[in-house]
C-alpha atoms as a PDB file:
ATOM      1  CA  UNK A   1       5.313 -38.864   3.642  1.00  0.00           C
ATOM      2  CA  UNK A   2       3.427 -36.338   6.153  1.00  0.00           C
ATOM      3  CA  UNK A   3       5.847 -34.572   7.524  1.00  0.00           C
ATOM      4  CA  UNK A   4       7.058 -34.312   3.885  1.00  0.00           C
ATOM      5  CA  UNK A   5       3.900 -32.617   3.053  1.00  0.00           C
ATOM      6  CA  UNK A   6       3.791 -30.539   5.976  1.00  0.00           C
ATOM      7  CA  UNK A   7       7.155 -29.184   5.455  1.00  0.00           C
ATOM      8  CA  UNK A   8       5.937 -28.527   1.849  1.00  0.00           C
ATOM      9  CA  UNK A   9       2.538 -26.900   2.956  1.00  0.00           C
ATOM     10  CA  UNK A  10       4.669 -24.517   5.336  1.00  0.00           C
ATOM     11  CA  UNK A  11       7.049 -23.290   2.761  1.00  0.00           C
ATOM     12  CA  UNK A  12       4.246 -22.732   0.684  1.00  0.00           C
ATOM     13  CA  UNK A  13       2.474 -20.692   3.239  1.00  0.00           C
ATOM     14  CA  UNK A  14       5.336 -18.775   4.616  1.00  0.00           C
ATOM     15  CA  UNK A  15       6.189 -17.612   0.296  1.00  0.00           C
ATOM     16  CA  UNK A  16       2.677 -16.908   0.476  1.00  0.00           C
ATOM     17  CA  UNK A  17       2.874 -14.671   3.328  1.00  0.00           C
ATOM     18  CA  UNK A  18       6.173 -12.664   2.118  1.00  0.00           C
ATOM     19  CA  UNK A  19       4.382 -12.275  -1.177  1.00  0.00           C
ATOM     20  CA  UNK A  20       1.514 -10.422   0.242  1.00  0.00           C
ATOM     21  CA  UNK A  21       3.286  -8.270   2.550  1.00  0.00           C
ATOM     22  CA  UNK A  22       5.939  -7.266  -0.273  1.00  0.00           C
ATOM     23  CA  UNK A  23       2.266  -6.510  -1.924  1.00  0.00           C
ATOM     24  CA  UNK A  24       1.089  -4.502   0.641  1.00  0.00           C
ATOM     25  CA  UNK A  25       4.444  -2.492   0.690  1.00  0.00           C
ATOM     26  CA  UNK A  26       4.146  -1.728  -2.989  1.00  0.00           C
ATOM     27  CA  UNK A  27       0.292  -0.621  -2.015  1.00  0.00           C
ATOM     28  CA  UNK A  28       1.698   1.695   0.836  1.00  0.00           C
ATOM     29  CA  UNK A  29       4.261   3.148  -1.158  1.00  0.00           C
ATOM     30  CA  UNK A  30       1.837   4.011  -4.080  1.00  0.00           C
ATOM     31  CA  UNK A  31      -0.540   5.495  -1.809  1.00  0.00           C
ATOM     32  CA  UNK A  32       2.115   7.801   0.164  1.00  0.00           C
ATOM     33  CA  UNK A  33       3.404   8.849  -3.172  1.00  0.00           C
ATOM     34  CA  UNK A  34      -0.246   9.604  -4.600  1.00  0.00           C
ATOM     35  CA  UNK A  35      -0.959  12.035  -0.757  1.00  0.00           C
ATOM     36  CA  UNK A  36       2.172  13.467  -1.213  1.00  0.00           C
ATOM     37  CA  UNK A  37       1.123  14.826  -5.324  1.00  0.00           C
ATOM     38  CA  UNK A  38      -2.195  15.575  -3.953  1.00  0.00           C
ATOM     39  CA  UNK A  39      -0.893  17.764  -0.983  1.00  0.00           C
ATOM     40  CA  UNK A  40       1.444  19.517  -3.305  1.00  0.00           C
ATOM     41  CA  UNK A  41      -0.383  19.884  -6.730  1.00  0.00           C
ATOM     42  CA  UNK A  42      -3.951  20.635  -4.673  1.00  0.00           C
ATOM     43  CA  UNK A  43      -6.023  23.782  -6.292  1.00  0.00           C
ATOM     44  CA  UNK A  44      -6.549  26.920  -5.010  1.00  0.00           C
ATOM     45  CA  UNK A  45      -9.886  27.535  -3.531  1.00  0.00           C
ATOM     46  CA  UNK A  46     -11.956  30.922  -3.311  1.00  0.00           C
ATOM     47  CA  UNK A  47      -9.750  34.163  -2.759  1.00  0.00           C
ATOM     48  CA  UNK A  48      -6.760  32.128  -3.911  1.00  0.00           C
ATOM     49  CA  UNK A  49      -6.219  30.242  -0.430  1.00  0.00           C
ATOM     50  CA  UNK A  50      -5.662  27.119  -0.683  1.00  0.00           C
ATOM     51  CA  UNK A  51      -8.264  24.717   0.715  1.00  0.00           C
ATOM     52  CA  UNK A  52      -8.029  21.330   1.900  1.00  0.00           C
ATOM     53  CA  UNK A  53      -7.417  18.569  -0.779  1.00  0.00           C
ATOM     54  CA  UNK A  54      -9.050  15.635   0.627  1.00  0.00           C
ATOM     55  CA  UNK A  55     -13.103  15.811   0.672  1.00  0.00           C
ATOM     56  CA  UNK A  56     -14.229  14.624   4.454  1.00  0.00           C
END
């Protein structure tokens, strides 16, 4: 019955696991595409140049 479970508790985990870094893929992938529109559609600054798009 234990090694049952633990068999059961690993699958669990290791789903778990490829869930979460599919996730994190998805996250990367939205936040490359979202830098890319924001290098390309950024605003021109004073004297038409343009300036830097991010705000640090």
């Amino acid at each position: 019955m234990v090694p049952l479970l633990l068999v059961l508790l690993l699958a669990l985990l290791l789903f778990g696991a490829g869930f979460a870094l599919k996730a994190l893929w998805i996250v990367a992938v939205i936040v490359l595409a979202a830098w890319l529109l924001g290098f390309v559609l950024r605003s021109a600054g004073p004297g038409g140049k343009r300036g830097r798009w991010y705000r640090w």
